[in-house]
C-alpha atoms as a PDB file:
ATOM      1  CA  UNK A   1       0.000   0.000   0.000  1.00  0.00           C
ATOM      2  CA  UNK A   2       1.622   3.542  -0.797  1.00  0.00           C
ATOM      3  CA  UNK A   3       1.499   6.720   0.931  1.00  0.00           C
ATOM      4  CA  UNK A   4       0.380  10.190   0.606  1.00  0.00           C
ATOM      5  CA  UNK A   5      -2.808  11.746  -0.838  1.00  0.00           C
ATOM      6  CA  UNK A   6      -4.081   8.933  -2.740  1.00  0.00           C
ATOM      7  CA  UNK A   7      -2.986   6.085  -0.028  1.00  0.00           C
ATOM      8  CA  UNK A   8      -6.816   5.994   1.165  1.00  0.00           C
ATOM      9  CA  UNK A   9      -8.225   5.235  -2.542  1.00  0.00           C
ATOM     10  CA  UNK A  10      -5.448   2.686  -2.823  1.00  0.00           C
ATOM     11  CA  UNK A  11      -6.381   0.928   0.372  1.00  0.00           C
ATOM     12  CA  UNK A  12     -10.322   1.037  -0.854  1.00  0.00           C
ATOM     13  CA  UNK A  13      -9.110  -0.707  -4.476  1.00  0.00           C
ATOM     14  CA  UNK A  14      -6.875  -3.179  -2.344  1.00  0.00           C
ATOM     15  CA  UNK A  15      -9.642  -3.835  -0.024  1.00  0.00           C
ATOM     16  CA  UNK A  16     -12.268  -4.725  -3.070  1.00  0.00           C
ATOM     17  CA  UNK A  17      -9.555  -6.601  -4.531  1.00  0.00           C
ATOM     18  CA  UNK A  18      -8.815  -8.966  -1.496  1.00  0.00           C
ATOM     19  CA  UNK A  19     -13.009  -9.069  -0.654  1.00  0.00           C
ATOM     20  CA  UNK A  20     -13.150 -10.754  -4.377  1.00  0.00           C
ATOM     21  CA  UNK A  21     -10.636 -13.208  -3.965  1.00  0.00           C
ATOM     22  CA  UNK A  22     -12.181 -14.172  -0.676  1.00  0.00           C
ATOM     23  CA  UNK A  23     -16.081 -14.139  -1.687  1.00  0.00           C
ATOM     24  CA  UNK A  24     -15.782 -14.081  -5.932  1.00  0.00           C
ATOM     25  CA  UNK A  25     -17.501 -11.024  -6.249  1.00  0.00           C
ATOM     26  CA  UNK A  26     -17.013  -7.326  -5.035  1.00  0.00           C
ATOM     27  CA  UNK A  27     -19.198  -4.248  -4.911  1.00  0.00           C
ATOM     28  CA  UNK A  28     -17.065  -0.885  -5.887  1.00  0.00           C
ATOM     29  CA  UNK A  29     -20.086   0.763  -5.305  1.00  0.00           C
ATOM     30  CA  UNK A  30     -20.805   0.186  -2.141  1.00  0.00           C
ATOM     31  CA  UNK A  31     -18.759   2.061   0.670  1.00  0.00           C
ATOM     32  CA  UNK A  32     -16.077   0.826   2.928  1.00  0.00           C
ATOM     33  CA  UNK A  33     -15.834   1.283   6.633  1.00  0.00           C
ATOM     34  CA  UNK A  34     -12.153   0.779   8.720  1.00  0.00           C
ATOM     35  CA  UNK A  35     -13.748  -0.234  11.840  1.00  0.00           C
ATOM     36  CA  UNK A  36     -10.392  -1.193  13.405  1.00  0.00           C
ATOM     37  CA  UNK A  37      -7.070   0.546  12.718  1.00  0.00           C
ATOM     38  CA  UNK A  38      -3.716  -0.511  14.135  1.00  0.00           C
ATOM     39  CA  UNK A  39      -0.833   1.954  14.278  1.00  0.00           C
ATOM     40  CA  UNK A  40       2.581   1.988  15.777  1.00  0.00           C
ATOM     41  CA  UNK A  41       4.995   4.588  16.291  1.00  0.00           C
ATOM     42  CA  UNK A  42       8.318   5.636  17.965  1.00  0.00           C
ATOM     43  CA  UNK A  43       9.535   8.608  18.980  1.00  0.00           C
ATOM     44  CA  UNK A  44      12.286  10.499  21.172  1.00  0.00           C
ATOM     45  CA  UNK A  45      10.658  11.884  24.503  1.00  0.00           C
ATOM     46  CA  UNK A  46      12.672  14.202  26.951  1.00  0.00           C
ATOM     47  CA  UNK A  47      14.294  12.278  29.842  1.00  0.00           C
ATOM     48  CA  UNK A  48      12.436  12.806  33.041  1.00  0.00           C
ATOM     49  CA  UNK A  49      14.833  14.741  35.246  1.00  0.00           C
ATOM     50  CA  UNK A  50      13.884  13.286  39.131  1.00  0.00           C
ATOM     51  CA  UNK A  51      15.185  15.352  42.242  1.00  0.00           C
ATOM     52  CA  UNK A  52      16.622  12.813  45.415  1.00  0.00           C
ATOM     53  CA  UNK A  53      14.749  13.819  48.139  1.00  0.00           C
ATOM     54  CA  UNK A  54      16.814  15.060  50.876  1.00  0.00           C
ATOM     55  CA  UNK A  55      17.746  12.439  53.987  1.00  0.00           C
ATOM     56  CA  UNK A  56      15.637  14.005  56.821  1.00  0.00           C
ATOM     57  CA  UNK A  57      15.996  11.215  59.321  1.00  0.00           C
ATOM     58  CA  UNK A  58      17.139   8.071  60.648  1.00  0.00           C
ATOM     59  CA  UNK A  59      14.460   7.576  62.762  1.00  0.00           C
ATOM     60  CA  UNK A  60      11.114   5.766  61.200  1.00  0.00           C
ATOM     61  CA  UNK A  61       8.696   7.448  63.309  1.00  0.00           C
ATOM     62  CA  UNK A  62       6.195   5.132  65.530  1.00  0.00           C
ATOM     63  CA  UNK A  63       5.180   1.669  63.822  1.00  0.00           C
ATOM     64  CA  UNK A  64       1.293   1.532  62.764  1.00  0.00           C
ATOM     65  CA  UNK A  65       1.608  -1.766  65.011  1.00  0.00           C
ATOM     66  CA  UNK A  66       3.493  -4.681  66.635  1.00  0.00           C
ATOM     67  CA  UNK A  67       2.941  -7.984  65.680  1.00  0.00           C
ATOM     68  CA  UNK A  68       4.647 -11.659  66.377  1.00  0.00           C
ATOM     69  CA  UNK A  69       6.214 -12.989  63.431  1.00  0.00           C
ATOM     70  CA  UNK A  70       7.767 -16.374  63.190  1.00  0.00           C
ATOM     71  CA  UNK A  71      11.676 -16.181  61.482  1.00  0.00           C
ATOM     72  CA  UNK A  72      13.515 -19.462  61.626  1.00  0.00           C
ATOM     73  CA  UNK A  73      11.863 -21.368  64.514  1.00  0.00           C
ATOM     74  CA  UNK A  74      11.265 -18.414  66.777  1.00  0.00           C
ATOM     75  CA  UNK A  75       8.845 -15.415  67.377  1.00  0.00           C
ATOM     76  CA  UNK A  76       9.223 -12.022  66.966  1.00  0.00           C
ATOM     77  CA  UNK A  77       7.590  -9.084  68.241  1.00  0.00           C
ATOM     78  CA  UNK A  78       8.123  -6.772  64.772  1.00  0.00           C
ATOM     79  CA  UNK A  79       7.067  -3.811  64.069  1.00  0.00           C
ATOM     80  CA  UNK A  80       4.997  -2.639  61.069  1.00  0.00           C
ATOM     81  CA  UNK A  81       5.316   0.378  59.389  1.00  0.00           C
ATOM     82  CA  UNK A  82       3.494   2.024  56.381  1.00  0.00           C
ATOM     83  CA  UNK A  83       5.838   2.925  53.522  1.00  0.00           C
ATOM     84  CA  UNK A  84       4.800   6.101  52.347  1.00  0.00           C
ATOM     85  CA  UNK A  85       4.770   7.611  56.007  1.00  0.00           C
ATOM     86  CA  UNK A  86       8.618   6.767  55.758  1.00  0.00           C
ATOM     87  CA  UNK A  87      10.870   9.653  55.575  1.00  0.00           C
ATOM     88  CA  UNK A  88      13.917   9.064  53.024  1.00  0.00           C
ATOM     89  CA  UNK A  89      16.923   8.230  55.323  1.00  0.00           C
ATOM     90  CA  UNK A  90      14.390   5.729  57.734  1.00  0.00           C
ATOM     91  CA  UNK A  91      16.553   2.936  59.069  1.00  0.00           C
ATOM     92  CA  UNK A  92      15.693  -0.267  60.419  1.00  0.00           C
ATOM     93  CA  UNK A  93      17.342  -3.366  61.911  1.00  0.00           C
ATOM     94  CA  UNK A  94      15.046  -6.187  61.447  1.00  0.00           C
ATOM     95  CA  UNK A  95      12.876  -7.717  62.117  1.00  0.00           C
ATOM     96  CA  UNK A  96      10.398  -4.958  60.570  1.00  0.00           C
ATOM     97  CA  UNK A  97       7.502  -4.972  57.868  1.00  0.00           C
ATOM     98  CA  UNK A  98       6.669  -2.286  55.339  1.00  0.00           C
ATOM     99  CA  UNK A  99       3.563  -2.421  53.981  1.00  0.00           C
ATOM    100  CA  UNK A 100       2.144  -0.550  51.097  1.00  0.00           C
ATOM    101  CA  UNK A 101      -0.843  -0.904  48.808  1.00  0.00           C
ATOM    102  CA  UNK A 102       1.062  -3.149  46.358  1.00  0.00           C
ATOM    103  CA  UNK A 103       3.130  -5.179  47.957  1.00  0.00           C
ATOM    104  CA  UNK A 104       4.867  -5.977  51.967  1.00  0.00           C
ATOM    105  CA  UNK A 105       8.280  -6.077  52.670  1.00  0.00           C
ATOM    106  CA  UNK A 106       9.883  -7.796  55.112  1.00  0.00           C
ATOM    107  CA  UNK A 107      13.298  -7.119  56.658  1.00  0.00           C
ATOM    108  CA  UNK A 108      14.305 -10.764  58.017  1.00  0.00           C
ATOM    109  CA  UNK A 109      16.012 -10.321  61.679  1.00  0.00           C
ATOM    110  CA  UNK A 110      19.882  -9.195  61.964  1.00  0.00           C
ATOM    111  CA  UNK A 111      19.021  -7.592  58.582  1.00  0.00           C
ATOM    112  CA  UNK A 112      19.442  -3.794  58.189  1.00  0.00           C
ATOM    113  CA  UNK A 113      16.934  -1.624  55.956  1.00  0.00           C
ATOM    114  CA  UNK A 114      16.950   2.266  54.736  1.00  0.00           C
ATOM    115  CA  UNK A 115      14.835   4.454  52.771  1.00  0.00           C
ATOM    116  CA  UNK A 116      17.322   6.206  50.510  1.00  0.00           C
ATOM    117  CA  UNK A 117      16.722   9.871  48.350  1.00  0.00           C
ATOM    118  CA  UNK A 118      14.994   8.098  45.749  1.00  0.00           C
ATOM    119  CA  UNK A 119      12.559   5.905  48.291  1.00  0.00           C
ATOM    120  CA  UNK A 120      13.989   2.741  47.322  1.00  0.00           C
ATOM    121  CA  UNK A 121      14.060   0.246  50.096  1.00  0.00           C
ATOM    122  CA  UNK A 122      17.818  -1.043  50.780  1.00  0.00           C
ATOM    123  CA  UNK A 123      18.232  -4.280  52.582  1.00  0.00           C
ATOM    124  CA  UNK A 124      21.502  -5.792  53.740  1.00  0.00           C
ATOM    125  CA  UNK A 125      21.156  -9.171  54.888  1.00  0.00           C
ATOM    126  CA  UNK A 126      23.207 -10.416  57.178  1.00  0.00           C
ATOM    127  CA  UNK A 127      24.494 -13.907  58.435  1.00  0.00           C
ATOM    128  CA  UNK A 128      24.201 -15.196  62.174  1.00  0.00           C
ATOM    129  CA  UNK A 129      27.489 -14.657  62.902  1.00  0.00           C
ATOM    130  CA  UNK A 130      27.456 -11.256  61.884  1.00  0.00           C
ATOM    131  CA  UNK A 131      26.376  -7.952  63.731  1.00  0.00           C
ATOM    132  CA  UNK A 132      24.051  -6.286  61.888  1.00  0.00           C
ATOM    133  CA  UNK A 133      24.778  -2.400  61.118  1.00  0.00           C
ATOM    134  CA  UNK A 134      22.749   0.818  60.825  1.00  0.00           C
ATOM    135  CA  UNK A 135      22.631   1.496  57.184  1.00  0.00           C
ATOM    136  CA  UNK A 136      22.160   5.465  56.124  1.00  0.00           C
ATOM    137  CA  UNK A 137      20.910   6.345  52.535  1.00  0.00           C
ATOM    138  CA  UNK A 138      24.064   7.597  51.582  1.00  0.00           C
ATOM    139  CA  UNK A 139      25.895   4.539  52.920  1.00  0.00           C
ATOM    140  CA  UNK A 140      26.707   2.367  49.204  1.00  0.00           C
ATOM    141  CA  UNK A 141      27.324  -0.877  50.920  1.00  0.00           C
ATOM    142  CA  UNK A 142      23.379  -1.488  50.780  1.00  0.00           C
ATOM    143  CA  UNK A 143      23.726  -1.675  47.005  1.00  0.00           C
ATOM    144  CA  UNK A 144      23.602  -5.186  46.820  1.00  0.00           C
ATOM    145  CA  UNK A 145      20.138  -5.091  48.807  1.00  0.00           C
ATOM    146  CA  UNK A 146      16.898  -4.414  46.943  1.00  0.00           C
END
């Protein structure tokens, strides 16, 4: 099929063209209706430009609640938290849940959390036999987290 002004007769002849060698007969007379119409494009957009948030705090603020979760044989009294009251720079050593409207999160005990610039939840895990550290959102040894 061509382009430009005379692309939409073309597509009519084509269209009475393919209808006879589907049904053996065609009616130029008659008119035709697109009632579907598939079209894809690309283009360039501008690159959103996001702003990190500045760290405000370490501290997450008060949980919504406490409740006892089991980890590897044992309870845990672990708090719960709501993610978007979390201030960028919240840090955590587990246990702790973060629950949002799409998904929970759970930071496993010994395990060390923070809410960097961008709100991304970074989670260091960490063995038994090793202490768990505060992590701040500037700290890069969280990269490996989430």
């Amino acid at each position: 099929m061509g382009s430009g002004p005379n692309a939409l007769n073309e597509a009519v002849q084509l269209f009475h063209e393919e209808h006879e060698k589907q049904y053996a007969f065609r009616q130029d007379d008659t008119p035709v209706e697109i009632y579907q119409l598939h079209l894809k494009a690309l283009g360039k957009t501008p690159k959103p430009a996001f702003k990190p948030t500045p760290v405000s705090s370490q501290d997450p603020g008060e949980p919504i609640e406490t409740r006892d979760v089991f980890f590897d044989g044992q309870w845990y009294s672990t708090p719960v938290y709501q993610r978007e009251n979390l201030p960028s720079g919240a840090a955590f050593i587990g246990p702790a849940i973060l629950n949002q409207i799409d998904s929970t999160t759970v930071i496993p005990p010994n395990s060390s959390a923070v809410i960097d610039e961008w709100f991304n939840i970074r989670i260091a895990l960490t063995t038994e036999a090793e202490e768990p550290a505060l992590a701040s959102a500037a700290d890069d040894s969280t990269q490996n987290g989430l």
